[in-house]
Protein backbone atom coordinates (compact mmCIF):
# COMPACT_ATOMS: atom_id res chain seq x y z
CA UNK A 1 -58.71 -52.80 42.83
CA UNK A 2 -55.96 -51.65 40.07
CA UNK A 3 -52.62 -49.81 41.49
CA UNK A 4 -52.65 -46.44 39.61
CA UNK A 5 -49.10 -46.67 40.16
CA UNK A 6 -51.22 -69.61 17.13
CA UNK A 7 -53.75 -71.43 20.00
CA UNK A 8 -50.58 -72.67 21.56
CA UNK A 9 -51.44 -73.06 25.21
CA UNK A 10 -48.90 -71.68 27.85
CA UNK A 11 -47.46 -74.57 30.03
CA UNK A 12 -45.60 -74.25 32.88
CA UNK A 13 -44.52 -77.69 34.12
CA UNK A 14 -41.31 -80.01 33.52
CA UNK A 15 -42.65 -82.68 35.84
CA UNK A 16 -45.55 -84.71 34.86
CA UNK A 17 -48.31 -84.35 38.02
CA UNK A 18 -51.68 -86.29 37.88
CA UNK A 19 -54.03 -83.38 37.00
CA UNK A 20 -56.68 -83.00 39.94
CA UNK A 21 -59.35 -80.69 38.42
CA UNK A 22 -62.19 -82.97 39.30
CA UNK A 23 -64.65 -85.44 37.28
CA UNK A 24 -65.32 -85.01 33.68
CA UNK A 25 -68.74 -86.29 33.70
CA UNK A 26 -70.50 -84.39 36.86
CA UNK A 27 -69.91 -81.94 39.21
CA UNK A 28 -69.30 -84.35 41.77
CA UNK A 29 -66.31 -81.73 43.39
CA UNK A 30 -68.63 -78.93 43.81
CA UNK A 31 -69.89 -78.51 46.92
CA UNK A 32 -73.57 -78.42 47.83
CA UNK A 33 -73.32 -78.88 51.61
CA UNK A 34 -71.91 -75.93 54.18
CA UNK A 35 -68.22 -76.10 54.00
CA UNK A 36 -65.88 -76.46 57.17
CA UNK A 37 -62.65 -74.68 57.10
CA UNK A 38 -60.44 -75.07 60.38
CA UNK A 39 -56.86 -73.91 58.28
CA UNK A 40 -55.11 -74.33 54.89
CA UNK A 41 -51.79 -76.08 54.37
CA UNK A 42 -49.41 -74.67 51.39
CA UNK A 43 -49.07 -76.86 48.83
CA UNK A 44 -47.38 -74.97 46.16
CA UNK A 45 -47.03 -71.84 43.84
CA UNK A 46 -46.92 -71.20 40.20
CA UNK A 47 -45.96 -67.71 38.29
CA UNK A 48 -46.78 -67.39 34.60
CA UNK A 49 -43.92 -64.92 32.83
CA UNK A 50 -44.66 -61.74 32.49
CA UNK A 51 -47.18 -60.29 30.08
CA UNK A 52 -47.28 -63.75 28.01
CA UNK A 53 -49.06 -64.00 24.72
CA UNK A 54 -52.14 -65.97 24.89
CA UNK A 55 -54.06 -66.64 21.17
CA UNK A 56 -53.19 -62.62 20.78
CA UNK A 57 -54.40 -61.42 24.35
CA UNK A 58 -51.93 -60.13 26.93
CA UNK A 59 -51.73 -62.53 30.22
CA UNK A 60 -51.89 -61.02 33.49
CA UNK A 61 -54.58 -58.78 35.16
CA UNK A 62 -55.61 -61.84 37.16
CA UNK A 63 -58.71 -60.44 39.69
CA UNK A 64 -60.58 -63.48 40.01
CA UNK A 65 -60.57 -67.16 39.30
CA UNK A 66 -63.79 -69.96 39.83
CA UNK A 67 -63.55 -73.60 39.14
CA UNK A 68 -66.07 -75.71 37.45
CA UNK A 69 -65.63 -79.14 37.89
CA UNK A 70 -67.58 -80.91 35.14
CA UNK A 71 -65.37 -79.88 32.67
CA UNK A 72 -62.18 -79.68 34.60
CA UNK A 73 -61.20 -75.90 34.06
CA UNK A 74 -60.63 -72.69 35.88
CA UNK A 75 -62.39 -69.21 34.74
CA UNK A 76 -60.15 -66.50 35.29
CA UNK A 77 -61.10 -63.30 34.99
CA UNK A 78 -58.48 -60.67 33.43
CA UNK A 79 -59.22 -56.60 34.55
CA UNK A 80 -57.87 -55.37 31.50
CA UNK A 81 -60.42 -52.34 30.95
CA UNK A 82 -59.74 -52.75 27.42
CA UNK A 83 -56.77 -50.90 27.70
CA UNK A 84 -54.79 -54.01 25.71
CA UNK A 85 -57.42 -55.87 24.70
CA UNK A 86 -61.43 -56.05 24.85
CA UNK A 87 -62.91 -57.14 28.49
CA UNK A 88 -61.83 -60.97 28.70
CA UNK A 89 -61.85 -63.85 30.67
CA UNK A 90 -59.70 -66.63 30.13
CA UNK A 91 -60.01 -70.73 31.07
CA UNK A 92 -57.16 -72.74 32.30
CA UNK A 93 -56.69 -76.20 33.71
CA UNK A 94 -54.37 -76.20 37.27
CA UNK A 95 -52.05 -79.03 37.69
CA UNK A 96 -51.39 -79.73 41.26
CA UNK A 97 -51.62 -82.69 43.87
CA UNK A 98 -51.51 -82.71 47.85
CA UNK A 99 -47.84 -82.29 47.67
CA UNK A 100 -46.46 -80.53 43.99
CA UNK A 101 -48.09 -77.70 42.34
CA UNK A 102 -46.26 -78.32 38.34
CA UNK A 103 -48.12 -76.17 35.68
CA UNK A 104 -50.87 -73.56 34.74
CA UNK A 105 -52.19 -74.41 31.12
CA UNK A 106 -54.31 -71.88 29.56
CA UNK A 107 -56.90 -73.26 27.23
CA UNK A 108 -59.23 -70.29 25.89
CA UNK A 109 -60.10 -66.78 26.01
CA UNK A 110 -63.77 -65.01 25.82
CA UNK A 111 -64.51 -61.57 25.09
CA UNK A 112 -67.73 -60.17 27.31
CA UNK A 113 -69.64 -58.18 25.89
CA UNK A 114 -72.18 -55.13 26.40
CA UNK A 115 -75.89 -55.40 25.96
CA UNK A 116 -75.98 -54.59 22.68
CA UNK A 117 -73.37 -57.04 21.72
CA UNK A 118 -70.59 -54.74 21.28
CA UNK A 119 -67.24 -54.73 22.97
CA UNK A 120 -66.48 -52.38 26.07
CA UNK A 121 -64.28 -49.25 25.10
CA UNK A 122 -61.23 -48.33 26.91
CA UNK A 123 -61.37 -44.88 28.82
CA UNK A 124 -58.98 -43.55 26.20
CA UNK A 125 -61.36 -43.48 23.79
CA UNK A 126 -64.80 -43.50 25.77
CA UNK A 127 -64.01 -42.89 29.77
CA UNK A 128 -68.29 -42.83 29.47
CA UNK A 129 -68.59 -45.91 28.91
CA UNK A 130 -65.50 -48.41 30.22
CA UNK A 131 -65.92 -50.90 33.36
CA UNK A 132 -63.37 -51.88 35.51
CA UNK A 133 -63.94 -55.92 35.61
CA UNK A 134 -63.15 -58.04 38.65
CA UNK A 135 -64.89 -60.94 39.83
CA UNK A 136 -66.24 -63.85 38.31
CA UNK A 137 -68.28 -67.23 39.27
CA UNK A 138 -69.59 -70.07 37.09
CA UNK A 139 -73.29 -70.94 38.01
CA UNK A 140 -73.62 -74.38 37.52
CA UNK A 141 -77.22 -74.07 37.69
CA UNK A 142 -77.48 -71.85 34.68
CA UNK A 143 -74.48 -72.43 33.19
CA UNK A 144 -73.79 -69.06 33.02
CA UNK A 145 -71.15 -66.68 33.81
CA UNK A 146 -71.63 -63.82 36.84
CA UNK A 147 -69.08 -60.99 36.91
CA UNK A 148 -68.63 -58.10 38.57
CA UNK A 149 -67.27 -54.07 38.03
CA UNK A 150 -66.35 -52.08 40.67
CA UNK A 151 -67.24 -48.99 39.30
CA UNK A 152 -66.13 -45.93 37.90
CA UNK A 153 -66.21 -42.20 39.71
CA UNK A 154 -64.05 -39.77 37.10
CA UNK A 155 -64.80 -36.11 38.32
CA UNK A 156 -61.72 -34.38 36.63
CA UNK A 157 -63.58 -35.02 33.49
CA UNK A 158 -66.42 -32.31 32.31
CA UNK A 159 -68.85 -33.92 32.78
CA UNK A 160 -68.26 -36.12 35.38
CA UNK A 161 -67.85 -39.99 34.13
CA UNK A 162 -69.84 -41.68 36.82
CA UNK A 163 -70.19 -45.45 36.16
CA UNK A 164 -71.74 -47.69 38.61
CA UNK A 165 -70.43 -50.74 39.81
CA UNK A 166 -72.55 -53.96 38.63
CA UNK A 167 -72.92 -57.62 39.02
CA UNK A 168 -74.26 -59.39 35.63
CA UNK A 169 -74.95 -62.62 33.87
CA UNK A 170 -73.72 -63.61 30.84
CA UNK A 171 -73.72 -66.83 28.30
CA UNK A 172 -70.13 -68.98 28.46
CA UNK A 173 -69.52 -67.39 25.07
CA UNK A 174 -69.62 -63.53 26.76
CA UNK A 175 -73.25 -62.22 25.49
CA UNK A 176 -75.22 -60.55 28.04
CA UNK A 177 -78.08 -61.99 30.02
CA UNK A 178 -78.98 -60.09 32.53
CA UNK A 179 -77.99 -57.85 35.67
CA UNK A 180 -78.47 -57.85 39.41
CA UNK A 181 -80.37 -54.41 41.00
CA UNK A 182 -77.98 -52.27 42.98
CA UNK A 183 -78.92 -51.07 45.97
CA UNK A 184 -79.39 -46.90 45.50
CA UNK A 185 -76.90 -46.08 48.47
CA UNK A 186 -74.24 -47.84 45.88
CA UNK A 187 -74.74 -46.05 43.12
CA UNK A 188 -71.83 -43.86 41.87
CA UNK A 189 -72.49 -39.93 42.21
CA UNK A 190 -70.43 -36.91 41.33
CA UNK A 191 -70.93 -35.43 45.09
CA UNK A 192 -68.93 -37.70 47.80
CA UNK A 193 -71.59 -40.15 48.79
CA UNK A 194 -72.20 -43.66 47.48
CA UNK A 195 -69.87 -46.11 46.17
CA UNK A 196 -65.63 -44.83 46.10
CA UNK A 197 -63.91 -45.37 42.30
CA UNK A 198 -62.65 -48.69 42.04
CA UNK A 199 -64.28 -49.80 45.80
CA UNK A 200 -67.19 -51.71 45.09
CA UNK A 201 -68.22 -55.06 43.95
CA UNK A 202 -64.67 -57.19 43.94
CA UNK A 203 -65.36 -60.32 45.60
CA UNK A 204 -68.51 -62.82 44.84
CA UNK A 205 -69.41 -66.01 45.79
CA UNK A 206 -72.52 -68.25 45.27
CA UNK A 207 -73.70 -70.08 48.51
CA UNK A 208 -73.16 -74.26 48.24
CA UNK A 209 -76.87 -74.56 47.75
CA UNK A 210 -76.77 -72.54 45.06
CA UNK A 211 -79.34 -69.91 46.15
CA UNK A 212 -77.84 -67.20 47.31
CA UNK A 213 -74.90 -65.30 45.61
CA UNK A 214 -72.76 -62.64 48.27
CA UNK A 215 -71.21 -59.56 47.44
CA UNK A 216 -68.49 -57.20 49.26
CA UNK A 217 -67.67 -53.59 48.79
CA UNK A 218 -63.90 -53.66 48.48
CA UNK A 219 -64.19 -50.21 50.40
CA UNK A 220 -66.69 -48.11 52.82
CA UNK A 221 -69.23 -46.30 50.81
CA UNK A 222 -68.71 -42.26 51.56
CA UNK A 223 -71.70 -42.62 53.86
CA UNK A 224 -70.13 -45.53 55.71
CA UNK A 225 -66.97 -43.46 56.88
CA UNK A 226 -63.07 -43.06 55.81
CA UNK A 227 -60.86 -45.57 54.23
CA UNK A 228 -59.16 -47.68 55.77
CA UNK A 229 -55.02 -46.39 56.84
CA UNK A 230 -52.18 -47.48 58.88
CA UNK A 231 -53.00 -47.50 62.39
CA UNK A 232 -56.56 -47.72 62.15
CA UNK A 233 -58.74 -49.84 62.30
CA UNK A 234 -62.29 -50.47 61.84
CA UNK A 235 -63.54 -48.91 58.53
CA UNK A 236 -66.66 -50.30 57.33
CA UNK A 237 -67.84 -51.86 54.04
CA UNK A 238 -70.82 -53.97 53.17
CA UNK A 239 -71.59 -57.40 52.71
CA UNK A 240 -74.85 -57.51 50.55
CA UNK A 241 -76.08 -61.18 50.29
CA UNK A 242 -78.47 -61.70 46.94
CA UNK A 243 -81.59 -63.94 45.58
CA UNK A 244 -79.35 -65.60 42.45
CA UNK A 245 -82.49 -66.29 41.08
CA UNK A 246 -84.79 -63.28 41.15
CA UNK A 247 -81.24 -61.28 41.29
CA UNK A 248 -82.46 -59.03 44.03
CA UNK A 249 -80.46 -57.65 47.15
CA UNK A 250 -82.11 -59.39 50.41
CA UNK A 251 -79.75 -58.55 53.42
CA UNK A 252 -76.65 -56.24 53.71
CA UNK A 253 -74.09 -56.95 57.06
CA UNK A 254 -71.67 -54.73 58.10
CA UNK A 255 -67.79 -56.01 57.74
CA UNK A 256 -64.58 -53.76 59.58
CA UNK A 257 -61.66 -53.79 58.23
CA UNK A 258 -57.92 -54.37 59.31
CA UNK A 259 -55.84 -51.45 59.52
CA UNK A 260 -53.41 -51.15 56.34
CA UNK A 261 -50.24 -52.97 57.84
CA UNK A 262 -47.63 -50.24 57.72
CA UNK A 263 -47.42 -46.44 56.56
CA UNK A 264 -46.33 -45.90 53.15
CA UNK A 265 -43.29 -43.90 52.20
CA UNK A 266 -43.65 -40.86 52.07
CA UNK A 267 -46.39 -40.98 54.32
CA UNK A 268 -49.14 -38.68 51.52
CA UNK A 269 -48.34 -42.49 49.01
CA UNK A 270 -51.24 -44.63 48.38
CA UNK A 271 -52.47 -46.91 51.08
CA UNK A 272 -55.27 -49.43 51.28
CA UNK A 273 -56.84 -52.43 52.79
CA UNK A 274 -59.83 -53.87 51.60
CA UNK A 275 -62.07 -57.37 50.80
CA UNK A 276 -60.84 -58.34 47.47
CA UNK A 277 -62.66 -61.79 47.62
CA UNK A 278 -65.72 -63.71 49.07
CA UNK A 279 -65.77 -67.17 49.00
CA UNK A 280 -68.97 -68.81 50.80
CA UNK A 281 -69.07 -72.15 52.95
CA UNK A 282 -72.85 -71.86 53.54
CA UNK A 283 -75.83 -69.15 53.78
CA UNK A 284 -74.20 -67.75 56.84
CA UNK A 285 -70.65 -68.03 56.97
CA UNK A 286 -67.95 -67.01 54.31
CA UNK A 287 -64.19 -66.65 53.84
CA UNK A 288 -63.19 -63.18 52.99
CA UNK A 289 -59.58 -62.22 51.55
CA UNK A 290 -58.34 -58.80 53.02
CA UNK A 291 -55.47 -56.84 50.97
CA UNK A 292 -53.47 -54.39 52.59
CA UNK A 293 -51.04 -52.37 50.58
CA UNK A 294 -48.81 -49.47 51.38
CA UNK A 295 -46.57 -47.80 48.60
CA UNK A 296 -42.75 -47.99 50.08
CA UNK A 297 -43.76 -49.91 52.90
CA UNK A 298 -41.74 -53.64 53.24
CA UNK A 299 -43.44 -55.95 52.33
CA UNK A 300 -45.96 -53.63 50.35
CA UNK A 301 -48.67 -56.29 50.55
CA UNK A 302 -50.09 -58.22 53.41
CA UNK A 303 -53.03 -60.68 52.68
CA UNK A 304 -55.09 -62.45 54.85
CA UNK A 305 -58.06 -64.74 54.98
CA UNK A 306 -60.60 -64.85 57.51
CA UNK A 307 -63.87 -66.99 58.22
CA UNK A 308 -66.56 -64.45 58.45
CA UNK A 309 -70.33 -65.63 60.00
CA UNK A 310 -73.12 -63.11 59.68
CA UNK A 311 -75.89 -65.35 61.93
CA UNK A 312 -75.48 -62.50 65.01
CA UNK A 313 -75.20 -59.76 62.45
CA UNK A 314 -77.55 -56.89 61.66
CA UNK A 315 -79.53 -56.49 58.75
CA UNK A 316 -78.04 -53.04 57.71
CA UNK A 317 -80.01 -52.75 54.48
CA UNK A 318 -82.19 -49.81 55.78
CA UNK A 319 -79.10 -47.59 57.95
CA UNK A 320 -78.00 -44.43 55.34
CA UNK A 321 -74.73 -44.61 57.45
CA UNK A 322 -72.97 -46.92 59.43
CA UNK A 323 -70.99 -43.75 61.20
CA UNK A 324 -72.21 -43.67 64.85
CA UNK A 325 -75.06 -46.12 64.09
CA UNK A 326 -75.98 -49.11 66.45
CA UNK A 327 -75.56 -52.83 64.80
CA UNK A 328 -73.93 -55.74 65.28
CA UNK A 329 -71.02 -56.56 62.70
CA UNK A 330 -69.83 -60.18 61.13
CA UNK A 331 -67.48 -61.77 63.80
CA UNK A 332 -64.03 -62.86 61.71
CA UNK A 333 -61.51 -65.25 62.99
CA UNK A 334 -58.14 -65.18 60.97
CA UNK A 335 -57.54 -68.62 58.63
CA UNK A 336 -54.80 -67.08 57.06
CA UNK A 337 -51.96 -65.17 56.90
CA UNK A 338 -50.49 -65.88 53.26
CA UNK A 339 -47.16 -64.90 54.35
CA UNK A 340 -46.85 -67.62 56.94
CA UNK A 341 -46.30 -70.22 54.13
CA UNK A 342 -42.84 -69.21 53.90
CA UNK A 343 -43.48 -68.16 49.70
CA UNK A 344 -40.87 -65.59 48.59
CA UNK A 345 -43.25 -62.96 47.64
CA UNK A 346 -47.19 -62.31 48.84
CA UNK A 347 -48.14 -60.13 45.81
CA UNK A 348 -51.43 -58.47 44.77
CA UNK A 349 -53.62 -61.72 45.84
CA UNK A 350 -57.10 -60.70 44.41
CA UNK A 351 -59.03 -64.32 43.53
CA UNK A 352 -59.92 -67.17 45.55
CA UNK A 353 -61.93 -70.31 44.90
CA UNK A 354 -62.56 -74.22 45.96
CA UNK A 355 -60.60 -76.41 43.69
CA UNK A 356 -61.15 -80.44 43.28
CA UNK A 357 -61.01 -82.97 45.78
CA UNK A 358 -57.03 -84.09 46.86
CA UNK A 359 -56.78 -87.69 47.05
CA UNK A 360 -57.20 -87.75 50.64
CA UNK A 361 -61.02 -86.51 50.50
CA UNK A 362 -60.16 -82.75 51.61
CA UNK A 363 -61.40 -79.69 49.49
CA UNK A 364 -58.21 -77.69 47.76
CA UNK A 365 -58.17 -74.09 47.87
CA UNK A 366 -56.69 -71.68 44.92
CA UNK A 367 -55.34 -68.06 45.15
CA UNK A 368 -54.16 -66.06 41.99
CA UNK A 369 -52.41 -62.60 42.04
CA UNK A 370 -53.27 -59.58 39.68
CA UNK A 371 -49.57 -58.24 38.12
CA UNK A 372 -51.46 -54.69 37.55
CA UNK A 373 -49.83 -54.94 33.81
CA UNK A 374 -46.88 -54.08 36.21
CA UNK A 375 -43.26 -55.50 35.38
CA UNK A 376 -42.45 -55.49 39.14
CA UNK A 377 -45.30 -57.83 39.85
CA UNK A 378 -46.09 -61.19 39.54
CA UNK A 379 -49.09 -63.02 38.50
CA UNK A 380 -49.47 -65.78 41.30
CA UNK A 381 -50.86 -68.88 41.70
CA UNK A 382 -51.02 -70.62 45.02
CA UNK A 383 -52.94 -74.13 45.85
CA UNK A 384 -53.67 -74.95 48.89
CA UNK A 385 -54.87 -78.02 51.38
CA UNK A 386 -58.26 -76.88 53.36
CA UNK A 387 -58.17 -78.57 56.74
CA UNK A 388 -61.84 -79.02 57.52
């Protein structure tokens, strides 16, 4: 979610690092077997300048971020609505070992595009037809892109703009393959019910195995209850777990939220906390990123990463409303608190992903930061050790 508030590659390193993005001929570093992940050790951060120019694109934006081993790059995904430039993602390579974190290197930029092959307006000049891009995965299987939009509910606007959010398919190159079926109860509608402007489909993840891809609403639909707000917690979103294959929702689990961490100032300011990111160790257990933010509040952004398993949870596919229903939510034990590293600044942490193997056999972990376009943010790289 965005605050409402010449082929030169950009390299930020002055010490020369082995670079650890995994095997050039196979995708030996992807994992294929359930994932164990006890705790992460900091290994180091990296901040690339503010709105740098990348072969004529604007950096920053950074809501997502999946790393494909076989040919040693990162996909990044940018959630620029086209207000800059057309919907993008961008590729980098990640320089880091188990003890130095030296330089992000951008090394391309795609444009996705619509069905019909056209580029994605901005909602200056079409608020009908814009997306608000977010996540994105690399299915090695396929070779193919997923990426998701959260969504767009306008209702100022006569008529209504009411965009829902989607998860789709599309080439390397940005043409569009084909899209996953959203559940009705998500769809976006004029009235308050279904999915909340810019609260849907954030975070996604495809299982080790490759079968299954997960979902998270970054916010309770209307049906599901309030928002989350300092002081309370326990709001409700949904976990929907997918078929990749026949791209077909097969199970939905019910997730509670954290309370936003403090009040914002004055207390009417924009507040959330939500699941920004999924990241899955197996069919049945994930890690899930949680970002609280508070306007005025010090710091204004807590993150935190839990291990999440849905094998006790309920099947809430068929329940209109979670509000006084009976089920059985995903159980979460805390992995993470990102500002327990000691880093200067936790910013607006919004993408997560398995790196390559570290020398020492154990998976590495990445984070990145969306800068909302924002001088007073950063965009934010952090690499980490998983402890298995």
């Amino acid at each position: 979610m965005k605050q409402h508030f010449p082929l030169a590659t950009l390299l930020l390193a002055c010490t020369a690092v082995p670079l650890l993005t995994g095997c050039a001929d196979d995708d030996s570093d992807t994992p294929t077997t359930p994932i164990s992940v006890s705790s992460l050790r900091f290994i180091g951060e990296k901040i690339v300048p503010f709105k740098q120019d990348y072969n004529g694109t604007t950096l920053g934006g950074f809501s997502g971020i999946d790393y494909r081993p076989d040919n040693n790059s990162y996909y990044i995904m940018c959630d620029d609505a086209s207000a800059f430039q057309p919907v993008r993602y961008y590729t980098a390579n990640l320089d880091f070992n188990q003890t130095t974190f030296s330089g992000v290197t951008f090394t391309g930029v795609t444009t996705l595009k619509r069905p019909d092959g056209t580029n994605f307006p901005s909602a200056a000049t079409d608020p009908y037809n814009t997306v608000d891009p977010e996540g994105i995965r690399y299915d090695a299987a396929k070779k193919q892109i997923i990426w998701s939009s959260e969504g767009v509910r306008n209702v100022a606007l006569t008529p209504p703009a009411l965009i829902n959010p989607f998860l789709r398919t599309a080439t390397p190159d940005g043409a569009y393959v084909a899209e996953f079926a959203l559940p009705p109860l998500f769809r976006v509608q004029a009235t308050e019910n279904g999915t909340r402007s810019n609260g849907s489909f954030e975070g996604l993840s495809i299982t080790p195995d490759g079968r299954y891809l997960f979902t998270a609403q970054e916010e309770p639909i209307y049906e599901d209850g309030p928002r989350a707000s300092a002081g309370v917690a326990g709001a409700v979103i949904r976990i929907v777990k997918y078929d990749k294959d026949t791209r077909q929702p097969i199970a939905q689990f019910a997730y509670k939220l954290d309370a936003v961490h403090a009040a914002p100032i004055p207390a009417n300011q924009f507040q959330l906390n939500g699941v920004v990111e999924v990241l899955a160790l197996s069919g049945n257990k994930l890690l899930a990123m949680e970002r609280s933010f508070a306007v005025g509040a010090t710091p204004d952004y807590v993150v935190k990463i839990y291990e999440i398993d849905l094998t006790r949870a309920s099947d809430v596919s068929s329940v209109t409303s979670l509000v006084d229903a009976s089920y059985t939510p995903v159980t979460k034990r805390l992995v993470l608190d990102v500002a327990t590293t000691g880093i200067q600044r936790v910013d607006n942490l919004e993408g997560m992903t398995f790196g390559p193997k570290l020398p020492n056999g154990h998976n590495s972990l990445v984070l990145v930061a969306d800068d909302n376009f924002g001088a007073t943010q950063i965009s934010q790289f952090l690499a980490f050790e998983v402890l298995p």
